[in-house]
Each structure stands twice: as structure tokens, then as C-alpha cells.
N, C-alpha and C. Protein backbone atom coordinates (compact mmCIF):
# COMPACT_ATOMS: atom_id res chain seq x y z
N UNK A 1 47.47 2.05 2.45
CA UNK A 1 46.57 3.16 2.29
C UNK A 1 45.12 2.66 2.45
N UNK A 2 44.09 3.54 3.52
CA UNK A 2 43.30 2.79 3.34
C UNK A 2 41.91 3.43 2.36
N UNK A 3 41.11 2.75 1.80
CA UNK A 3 40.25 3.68 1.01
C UNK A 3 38.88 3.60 1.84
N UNK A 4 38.19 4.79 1.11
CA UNK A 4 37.03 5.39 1.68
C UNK A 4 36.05 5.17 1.38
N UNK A 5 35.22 4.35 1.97
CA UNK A 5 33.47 3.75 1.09
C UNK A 5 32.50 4.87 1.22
N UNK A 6 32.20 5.13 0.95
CA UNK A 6 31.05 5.88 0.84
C UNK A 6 29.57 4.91 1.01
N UNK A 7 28.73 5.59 1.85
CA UNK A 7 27.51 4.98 1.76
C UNK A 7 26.86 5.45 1.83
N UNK A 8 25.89 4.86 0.64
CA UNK A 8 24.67 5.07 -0.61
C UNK A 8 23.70 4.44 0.05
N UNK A 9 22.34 5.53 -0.68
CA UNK A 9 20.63 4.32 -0.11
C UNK A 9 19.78 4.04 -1.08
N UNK A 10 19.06 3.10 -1.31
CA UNK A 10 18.16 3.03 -2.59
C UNK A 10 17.07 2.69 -1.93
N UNK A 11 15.76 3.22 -1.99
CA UNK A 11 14.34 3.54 -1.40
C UNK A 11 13.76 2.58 -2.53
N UNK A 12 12.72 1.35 -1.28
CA UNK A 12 12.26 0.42 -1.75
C UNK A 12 10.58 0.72 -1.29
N UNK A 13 9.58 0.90 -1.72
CA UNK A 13 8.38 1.19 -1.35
C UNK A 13 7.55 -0.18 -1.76
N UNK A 14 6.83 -0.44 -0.86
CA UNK A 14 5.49 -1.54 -0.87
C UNK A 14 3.74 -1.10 -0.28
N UNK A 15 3.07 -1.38 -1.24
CA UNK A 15 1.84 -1.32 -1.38
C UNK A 15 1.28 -2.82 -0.85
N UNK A 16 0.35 -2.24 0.55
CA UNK A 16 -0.11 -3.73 1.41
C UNK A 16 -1.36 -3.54 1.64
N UNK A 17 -2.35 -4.22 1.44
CA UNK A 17 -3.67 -4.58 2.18
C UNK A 17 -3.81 -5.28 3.28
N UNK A 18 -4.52 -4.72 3.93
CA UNK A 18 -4.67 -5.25 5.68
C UNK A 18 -5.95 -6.51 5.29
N UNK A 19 -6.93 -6.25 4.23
CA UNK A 19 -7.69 -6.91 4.37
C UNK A 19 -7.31 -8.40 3.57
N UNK A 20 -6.24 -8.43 2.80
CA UNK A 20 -5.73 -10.06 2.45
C UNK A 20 -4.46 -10.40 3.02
N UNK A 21 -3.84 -9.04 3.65
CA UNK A 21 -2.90 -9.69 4.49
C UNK A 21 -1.68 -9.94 3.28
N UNK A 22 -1.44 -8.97 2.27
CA UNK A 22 -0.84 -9.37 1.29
C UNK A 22 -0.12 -8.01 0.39
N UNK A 23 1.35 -7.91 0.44
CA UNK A 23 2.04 -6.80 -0.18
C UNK A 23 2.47 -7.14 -2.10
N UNK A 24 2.25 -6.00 -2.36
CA UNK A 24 2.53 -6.13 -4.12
C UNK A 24 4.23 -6.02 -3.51
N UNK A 25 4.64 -6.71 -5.09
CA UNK A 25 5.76 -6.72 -5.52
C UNK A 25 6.77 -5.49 -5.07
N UNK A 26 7.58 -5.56 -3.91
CA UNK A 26 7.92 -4.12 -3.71
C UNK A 26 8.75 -3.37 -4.70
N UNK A 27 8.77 -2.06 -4.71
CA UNK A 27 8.99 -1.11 -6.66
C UNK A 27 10.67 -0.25 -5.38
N UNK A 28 11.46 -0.93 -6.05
CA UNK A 28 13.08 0.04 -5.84
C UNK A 28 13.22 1.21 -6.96
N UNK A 29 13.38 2.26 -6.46
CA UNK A 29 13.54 3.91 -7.09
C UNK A 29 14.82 3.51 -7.86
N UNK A 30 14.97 3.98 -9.06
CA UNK A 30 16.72 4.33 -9.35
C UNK A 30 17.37 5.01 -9.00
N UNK A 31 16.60 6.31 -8.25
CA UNK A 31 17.38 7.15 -7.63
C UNK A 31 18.61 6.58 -6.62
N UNK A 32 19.76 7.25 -6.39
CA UNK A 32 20.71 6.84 -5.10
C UNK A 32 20.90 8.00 -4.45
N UNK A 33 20.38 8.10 -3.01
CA UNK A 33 20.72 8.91 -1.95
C UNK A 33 22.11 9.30 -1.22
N UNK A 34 22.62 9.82 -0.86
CA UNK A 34 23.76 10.12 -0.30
C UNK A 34 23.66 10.07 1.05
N UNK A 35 22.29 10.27 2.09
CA UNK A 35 22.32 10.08 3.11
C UNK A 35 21.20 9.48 3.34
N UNK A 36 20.78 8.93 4.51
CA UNK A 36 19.08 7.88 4.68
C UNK A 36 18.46 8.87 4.91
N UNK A 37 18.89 10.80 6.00
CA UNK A 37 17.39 11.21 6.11
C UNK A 37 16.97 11.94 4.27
N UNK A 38 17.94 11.98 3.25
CA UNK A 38 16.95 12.72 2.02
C UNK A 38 16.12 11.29 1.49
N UNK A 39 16.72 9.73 1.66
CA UNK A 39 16.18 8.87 1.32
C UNK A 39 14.98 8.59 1.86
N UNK A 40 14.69 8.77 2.96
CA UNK A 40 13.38 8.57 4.50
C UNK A 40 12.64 10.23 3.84
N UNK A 41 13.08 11.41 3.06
CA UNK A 41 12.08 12.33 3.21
C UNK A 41 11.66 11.30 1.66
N UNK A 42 12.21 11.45 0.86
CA UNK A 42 11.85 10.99 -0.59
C UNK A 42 10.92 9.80 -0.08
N UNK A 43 11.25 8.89 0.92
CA UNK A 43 10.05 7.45 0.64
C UNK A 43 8.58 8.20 1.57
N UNK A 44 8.43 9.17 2.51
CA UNK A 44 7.38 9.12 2.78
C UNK A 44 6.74 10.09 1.91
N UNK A 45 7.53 11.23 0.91
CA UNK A 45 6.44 11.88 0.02
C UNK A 45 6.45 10.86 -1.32
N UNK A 46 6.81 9.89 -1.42
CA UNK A 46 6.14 8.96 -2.26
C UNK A 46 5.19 8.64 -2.00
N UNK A 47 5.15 7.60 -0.57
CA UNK A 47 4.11 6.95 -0.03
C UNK A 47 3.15 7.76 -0.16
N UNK A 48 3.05 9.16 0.48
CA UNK A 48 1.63 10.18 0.55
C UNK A 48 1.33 10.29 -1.45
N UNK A 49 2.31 9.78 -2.31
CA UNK A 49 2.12 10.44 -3.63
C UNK A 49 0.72 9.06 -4.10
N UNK A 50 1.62 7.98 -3.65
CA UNK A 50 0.83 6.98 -4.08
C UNK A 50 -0.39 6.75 -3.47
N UNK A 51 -1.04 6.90 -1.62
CA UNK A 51 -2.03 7.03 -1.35
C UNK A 51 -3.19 7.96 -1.99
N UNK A 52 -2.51 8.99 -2.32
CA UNK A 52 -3.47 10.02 -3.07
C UNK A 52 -3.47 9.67 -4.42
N UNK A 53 -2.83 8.83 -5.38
CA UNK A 53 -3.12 8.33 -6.68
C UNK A 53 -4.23 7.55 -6.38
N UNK A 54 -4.31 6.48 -5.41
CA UNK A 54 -4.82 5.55 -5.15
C UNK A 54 -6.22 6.33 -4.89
N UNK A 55 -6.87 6.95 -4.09
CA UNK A 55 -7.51 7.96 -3.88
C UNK A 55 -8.16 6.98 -2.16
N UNK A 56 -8.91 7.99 -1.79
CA UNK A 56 -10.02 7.45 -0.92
C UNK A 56 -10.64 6.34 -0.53
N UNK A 57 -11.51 6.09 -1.85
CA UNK A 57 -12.73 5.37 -1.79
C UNK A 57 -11.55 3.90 -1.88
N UNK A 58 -10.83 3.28 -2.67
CA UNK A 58 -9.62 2.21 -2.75
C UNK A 58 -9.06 1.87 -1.69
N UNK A 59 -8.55 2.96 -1.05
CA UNK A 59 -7.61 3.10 0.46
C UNK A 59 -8.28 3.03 1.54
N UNK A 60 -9.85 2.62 1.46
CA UNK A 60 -10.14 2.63 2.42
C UNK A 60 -11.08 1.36 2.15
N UNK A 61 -11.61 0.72 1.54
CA UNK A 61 -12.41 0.06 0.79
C UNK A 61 -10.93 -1.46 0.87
N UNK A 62 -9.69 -1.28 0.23
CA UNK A 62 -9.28 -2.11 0.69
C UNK A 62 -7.87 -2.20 1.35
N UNK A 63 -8.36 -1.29 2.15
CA UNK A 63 -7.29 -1.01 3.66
C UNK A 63 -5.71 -1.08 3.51
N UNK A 64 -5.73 -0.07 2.08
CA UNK A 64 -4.05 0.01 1.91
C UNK A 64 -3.52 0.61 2.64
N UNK A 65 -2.11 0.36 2.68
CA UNK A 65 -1.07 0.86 3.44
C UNK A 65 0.07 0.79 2.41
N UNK A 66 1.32 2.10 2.74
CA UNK A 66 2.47 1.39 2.41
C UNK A 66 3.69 1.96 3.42
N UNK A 67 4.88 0.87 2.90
CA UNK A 67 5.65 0.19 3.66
C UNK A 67 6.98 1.20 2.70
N UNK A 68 7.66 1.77 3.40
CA UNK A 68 9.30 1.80 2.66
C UNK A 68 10.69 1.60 3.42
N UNK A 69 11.55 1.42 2.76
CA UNK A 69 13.13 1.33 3.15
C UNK A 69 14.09 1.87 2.76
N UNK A 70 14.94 2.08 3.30
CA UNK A 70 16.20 2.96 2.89
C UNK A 70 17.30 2.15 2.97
N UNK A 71 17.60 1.06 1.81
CA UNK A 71 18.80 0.34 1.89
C UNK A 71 20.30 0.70 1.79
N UNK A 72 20.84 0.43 2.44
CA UNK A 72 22.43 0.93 2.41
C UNK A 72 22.94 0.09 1.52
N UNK A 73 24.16 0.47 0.69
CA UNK A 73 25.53 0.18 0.73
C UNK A 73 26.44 0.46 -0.12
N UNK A 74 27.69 0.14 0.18
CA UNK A 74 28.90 0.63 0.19
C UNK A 74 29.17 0.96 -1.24
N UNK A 75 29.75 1.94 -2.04
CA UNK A 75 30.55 2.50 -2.80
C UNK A 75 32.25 2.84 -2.29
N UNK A 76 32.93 2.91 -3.25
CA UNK A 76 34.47 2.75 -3.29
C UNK A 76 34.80 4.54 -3.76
């Protein structure tokens, strides 16, 4: 019999400066996705959540960016 994996995503987001050339500690959600595109909508309205925490004058002053992923894998 064979069994059925299911595959899961866990959204990893990173906060990077262009001007040291250097990413914080990247922050994994607890959430678990069922498919990558609700995981890919969830990491870019983070990203826009955290640029706008960050505000303006920061994000531009020291040329943040961020970075996310939608890691797979397998459940039973």
C-alpha cells in the first residue's frame, strides 16, 4: 500500500541592507501552508508589513530590502 505525503511550506523572511551588504538573522513563521502560492501571498504581505513598520526615512537611509521563502516538506 502506498502512502500519501502531503506537502507543507513554512515562510522564512530576511531583512538585508544593501549598504553593509549584510542580512539579519532570517525569522521562520509558525504558520504551515498547504500550498506555496497562499505561502508566496503571506511572505510578500509580510515583507510590505515590515517595510512600512520600518518606515521611510530607515528604508531608505539604510537601503533595506527583504528577502522570503517558501520551504517545502513532506508530511505523512
Amino acid at each position: 500500500m502506498k502512502v500519501k505525503q502531503n506537502m507543507k511550506y513554512l515562510l522564512t523572511i530576511s531583512l538585508c541592507s544593501m549598504m553593509d551588504s549584510v542580512c539579519l538573522k532570517p525569522h521562520t513563521f509558525p504558520d504551515v501552508f498547504n500550498d506555496i502560492y497562499s505561502c508566496q501571498m503571506m511572505g510578500y504581505n509580510k515583507a510590505i508589513d515590515k517595510i512600512e513598520e520600518i518606515g521611510i526615512d530607515k528604508v531608505n537611509e539604510f537601503k533595506i530590502y527583504t528577502t522570503f521563502s517558501c520551504k517545502p516538506f513532506n508530511t505523512i
